[in-house]
Protein backbone atom coordinates (compact mmCIF):
# COMPACT_ATOMS: atom_id res chain seq x y z
CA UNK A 1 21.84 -4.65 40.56
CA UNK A 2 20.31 -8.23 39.43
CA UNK A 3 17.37 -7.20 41.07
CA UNK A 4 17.25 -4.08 39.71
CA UNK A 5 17.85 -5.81 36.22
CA UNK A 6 15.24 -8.71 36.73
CA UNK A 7 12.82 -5.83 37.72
CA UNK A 8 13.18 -3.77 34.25
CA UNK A 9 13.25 -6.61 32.68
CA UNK A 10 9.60 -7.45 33.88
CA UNK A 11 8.91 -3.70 33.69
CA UNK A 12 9.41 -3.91 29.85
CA UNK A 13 7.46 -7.20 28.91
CA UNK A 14 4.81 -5.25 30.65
CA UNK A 15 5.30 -2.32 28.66
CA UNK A 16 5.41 -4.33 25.74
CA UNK A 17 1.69 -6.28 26.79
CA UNK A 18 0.01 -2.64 27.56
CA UNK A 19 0.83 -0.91 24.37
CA UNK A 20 -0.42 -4.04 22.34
CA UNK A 21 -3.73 -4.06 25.23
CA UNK A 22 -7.32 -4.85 23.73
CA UNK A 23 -5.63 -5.02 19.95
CA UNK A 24 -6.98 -8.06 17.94
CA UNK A 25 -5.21 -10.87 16.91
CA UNK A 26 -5.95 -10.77 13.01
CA UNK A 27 -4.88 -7.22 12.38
CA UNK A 28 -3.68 -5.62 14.99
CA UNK A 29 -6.41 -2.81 15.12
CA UNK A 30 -7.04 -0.65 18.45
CA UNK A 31 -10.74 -1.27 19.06
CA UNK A 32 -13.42 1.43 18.64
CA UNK A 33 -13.69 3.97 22.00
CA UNK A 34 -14.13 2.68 25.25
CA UNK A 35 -13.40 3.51 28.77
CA UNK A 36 -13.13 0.61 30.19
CA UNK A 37 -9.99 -0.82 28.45
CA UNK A 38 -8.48 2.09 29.51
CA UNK A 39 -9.40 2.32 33.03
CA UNK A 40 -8.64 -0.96 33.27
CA UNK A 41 -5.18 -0.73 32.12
CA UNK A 42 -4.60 2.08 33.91
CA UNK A 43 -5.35 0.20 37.01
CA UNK A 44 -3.07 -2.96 35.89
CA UNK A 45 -0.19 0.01 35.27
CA UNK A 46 -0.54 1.33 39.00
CA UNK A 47 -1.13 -2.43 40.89
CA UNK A 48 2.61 -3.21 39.14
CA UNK A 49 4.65 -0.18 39.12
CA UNK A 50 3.35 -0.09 42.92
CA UNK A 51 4.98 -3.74 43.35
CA UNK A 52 7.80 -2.33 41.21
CA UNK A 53 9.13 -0.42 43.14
CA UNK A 54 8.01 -1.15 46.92
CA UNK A 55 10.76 -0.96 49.51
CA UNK A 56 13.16 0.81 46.41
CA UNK A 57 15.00 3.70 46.97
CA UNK A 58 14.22 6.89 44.94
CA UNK A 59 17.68 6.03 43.40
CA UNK A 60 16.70 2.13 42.21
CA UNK A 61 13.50 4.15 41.21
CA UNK A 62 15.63 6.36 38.63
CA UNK A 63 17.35 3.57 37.75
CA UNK A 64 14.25 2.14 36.61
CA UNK A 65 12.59 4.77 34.58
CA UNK A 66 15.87 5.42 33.05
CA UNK A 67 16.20 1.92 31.32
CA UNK A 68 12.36 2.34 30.66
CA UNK A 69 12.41 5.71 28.93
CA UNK A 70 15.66 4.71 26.78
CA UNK A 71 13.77 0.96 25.68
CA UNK A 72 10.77 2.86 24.99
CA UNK A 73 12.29 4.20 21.80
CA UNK A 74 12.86 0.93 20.39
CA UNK A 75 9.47 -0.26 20.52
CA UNK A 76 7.35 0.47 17.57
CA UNK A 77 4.37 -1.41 17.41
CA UNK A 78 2.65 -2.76 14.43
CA UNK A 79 0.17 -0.43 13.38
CA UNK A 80 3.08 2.09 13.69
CA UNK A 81 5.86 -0.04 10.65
CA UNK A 82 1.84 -0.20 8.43
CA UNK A 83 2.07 3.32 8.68
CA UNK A 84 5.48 3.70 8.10
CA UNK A 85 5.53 1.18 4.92
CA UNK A 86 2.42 4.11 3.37
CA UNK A 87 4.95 7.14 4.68
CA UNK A 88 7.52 5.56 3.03
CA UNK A 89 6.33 3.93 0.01
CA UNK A 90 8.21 0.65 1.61
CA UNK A 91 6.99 -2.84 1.01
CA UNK A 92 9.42 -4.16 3.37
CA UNK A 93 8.15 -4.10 6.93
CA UNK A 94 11.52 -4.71 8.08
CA UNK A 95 12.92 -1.71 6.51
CA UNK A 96 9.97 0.62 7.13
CA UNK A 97 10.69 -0.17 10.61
CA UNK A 98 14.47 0.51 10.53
CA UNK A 99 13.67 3.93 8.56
CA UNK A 100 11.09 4.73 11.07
CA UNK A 101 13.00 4.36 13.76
CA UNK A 102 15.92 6.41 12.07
CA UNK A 103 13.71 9.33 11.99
CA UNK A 104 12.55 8.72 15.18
CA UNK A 105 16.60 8.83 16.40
CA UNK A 106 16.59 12.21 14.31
CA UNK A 107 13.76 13.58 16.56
CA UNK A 108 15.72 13.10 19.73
CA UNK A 109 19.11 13.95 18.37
CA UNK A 110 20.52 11.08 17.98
CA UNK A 111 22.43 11.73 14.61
CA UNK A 112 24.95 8.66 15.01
CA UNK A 113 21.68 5.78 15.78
CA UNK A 114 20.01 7.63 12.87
CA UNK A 115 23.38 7.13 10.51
CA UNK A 116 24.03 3.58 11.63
CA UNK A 117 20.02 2.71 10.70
CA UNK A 118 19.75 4.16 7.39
CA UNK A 119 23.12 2.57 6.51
CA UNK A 120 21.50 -0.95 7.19
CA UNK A 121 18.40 0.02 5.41
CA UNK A 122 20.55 1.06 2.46
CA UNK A 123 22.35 -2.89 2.81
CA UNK A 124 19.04 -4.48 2.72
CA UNK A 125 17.78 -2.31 -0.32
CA UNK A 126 20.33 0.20 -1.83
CA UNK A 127 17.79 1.58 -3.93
CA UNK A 128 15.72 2.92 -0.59
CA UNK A 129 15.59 6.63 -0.95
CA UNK A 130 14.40 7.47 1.90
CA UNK A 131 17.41 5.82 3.49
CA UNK A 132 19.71 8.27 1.44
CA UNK A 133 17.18 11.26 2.95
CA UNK A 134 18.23 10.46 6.53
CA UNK A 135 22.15 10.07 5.45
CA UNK A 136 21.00 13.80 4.14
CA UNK A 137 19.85 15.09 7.10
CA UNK A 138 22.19 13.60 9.36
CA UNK A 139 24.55 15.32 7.35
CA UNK A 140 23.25 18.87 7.29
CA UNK A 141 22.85 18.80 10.77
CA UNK A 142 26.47 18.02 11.34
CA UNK A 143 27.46 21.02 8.90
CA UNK A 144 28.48 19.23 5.92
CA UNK A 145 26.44 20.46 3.33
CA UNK A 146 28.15 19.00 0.49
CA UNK A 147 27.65 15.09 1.53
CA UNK A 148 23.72 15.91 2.14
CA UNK A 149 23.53 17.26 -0.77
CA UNK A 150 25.17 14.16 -2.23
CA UNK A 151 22.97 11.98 -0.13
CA UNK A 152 19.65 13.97 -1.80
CA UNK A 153 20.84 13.57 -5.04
CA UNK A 154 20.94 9.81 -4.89
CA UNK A 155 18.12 9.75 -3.16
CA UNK A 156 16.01 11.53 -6.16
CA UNK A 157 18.09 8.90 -8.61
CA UNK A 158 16.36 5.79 -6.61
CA UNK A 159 12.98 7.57 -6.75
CA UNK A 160 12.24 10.62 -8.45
CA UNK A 161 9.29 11.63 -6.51
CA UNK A 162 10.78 12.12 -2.74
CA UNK A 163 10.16 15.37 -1.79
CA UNK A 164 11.91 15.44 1.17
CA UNK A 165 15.01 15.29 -0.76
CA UNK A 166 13.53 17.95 -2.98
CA UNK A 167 13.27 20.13 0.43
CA UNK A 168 16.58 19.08 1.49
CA UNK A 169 18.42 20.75 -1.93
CA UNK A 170 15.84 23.66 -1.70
CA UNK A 171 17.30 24.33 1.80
CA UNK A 172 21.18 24.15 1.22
CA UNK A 173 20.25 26.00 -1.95
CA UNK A 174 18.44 28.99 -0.28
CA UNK A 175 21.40 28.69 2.36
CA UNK A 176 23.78 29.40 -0.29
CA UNK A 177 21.51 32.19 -1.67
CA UNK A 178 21.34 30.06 -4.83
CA UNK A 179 17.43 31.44 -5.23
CA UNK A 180 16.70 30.44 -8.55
CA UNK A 181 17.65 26.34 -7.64
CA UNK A 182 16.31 26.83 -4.13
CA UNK A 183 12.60 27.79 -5.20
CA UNK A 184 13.05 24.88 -8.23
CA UNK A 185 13.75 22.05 -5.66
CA UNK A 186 11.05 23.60 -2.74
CA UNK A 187 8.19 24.33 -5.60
CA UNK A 188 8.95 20.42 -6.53
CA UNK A 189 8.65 19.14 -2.55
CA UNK A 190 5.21 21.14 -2.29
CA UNK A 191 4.06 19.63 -5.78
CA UNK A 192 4.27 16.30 -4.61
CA UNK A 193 3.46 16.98 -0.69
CA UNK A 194 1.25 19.45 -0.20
CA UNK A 195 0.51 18.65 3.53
CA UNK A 196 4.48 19.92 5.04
CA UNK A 197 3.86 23.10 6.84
CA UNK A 198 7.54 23.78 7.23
CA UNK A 199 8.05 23.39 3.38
CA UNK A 200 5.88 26.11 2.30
CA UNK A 201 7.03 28.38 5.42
CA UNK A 202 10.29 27.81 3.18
CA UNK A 203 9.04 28.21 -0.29
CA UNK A 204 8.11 31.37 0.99
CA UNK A 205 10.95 32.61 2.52
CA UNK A 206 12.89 31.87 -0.54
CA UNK A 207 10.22 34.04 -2.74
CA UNK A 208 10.89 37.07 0.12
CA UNK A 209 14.44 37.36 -0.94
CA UNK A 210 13.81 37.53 -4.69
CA UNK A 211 11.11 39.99 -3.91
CA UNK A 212 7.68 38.28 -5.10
CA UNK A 213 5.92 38.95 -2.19
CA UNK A 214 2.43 38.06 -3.76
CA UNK A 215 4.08 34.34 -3.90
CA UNK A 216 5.26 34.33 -1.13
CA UNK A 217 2.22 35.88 0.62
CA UNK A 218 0.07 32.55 -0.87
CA UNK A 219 2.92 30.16 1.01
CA UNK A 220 3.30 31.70 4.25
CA UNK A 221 -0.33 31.85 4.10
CA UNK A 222 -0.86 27.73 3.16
CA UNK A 223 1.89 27.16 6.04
CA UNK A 224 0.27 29.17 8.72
CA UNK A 225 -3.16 27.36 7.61
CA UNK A 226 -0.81 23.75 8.26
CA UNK A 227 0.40 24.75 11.07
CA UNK A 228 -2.45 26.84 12.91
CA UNK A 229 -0.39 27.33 16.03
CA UNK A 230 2.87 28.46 14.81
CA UNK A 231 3.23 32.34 15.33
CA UNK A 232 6.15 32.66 13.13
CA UNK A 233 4.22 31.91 9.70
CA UNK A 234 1.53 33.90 10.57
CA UNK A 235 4.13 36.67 11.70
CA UNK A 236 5.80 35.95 8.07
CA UNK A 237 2.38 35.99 6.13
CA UNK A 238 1.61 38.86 7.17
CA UNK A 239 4.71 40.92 6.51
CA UNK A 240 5.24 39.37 3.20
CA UNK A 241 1.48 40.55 1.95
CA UNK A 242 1.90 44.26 3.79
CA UNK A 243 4.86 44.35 0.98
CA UNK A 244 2.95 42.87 -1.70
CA UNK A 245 0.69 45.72 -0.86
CA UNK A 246 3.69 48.14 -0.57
CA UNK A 247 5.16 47.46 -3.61
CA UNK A 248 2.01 46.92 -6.03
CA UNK A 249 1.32 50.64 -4.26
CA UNK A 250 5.14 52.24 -5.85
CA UNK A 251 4.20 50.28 -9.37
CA UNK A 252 0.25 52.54 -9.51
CA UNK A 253 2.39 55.94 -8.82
CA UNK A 254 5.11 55.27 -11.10
């Protein structure tokens, strides 16, 4: 097993070298496209893992890629916390990398690493909003609806403009068939971030159950436009604009 270890171990400084390969030292740029960087660290990837794991059993082998695939989620590199400190309007690196890394934990599932991060973003700054969104989420994927809602709230008292915590109260709103609230709070998320597929696909929704299908038409419409591949807004865009149609047709007869 100290083999094994040492072996990781070497496995992951070499990770670490390749995904900083043929960056500069001032800024940390990725250089303009080239094959041969690439080629050639594809070749320096095959000559080690080779060495890795000669004369290992497919079970070491596992073992490996295990430890490999879990450490690979803790690795953000540098150009990844610059974009994070624009995503979240963050001018601490430190905690745009802790919030980044929450959401990441989010993305695989992992609601109690995503908790435990935004709680020591929150101790750093406790006027980080975004930290509150996470609590949110975390929250309204365990079921309790109340405490993200909470969580969204303060989140909007440390910074008015975060739409995702906009979205989040438009959600449990619609949820709770509160319509009127729930196309307030999503109308405010797309005013601020029009670029959010899901949000619109939402907003929409939300105008389908109060019946203004010509609002909900335009939408479905911008979400299917966001998200080109996604057959379900397209499926919804269409349906709500064959009742726009539908019902603009009873209003001429009448």
């Amino acid at each position: 097993m100290l083999e094994i270890g040492i072996l990781v171990c070497l496995a992951v400084i070499f990770f670490l070298a390749l995904k900083n390969f043929s960056k500069t030292k001032e800024n940390f740029i990725v250089p303009g496209p080239s094959d041969e960087p690439k080629l050639e660290a594809s070749n320096m990837k095959k000559s080690i893992f080779s060495k890795l794991f000669k004369k290992k059993t497919p079970e070491d082998r596992e073992d490996i890629i295990a430890v490999l695939e879990e450490d690979k989620y803790k690795i953000v590199a540098p150009a990844e916390v610059n974009e994070a400190q624009k995503a979240y309007n963050e001018a601490d690196p430190e905690i745009a990398k802790t919030l980044y890394e929450a959401d990441m934990a989010i993305a695989r599932g992992d609601l109690r690493e995503a908790e435990d991060l935004a709680l020591d973003a929150i101790l750093k700054d406790k006027k980080c909003a975004h930290s509150y969104v996470i609590i949110g989420k975390v929250a309204y994927s365990r079921g309790s609806f109340d405490d993200a809602k909470e969580a969204y709230k303060t989140a909007l008292k440390s910074d008015s403009e975060t739409a995702e915590a906009y979205y989040g109260l438009g959600q449990i709103e619609l949820k709770d068939e509160n319509f009127s609230e729930a196309l307030l709070n999503l109308q405010k998320a797309v005013n601020i971030d029009r670029g959010v597929a899901e949000w619109y696909a939402e907003l929409g929704k939300a105008y389908m159950q109060v019946r203004q299908f010509a609002r909900a038409t335009k939408a479905l419409k911008r979400a299917a436009s966001l998200d080109i591949d996604n057959r379900e807004y397209k499926e919804l865009a269409s349906e709500a604009e064959d009742k726009q149609r539908a019902h603009s047709s009873v209003y001429r007869f009448k």
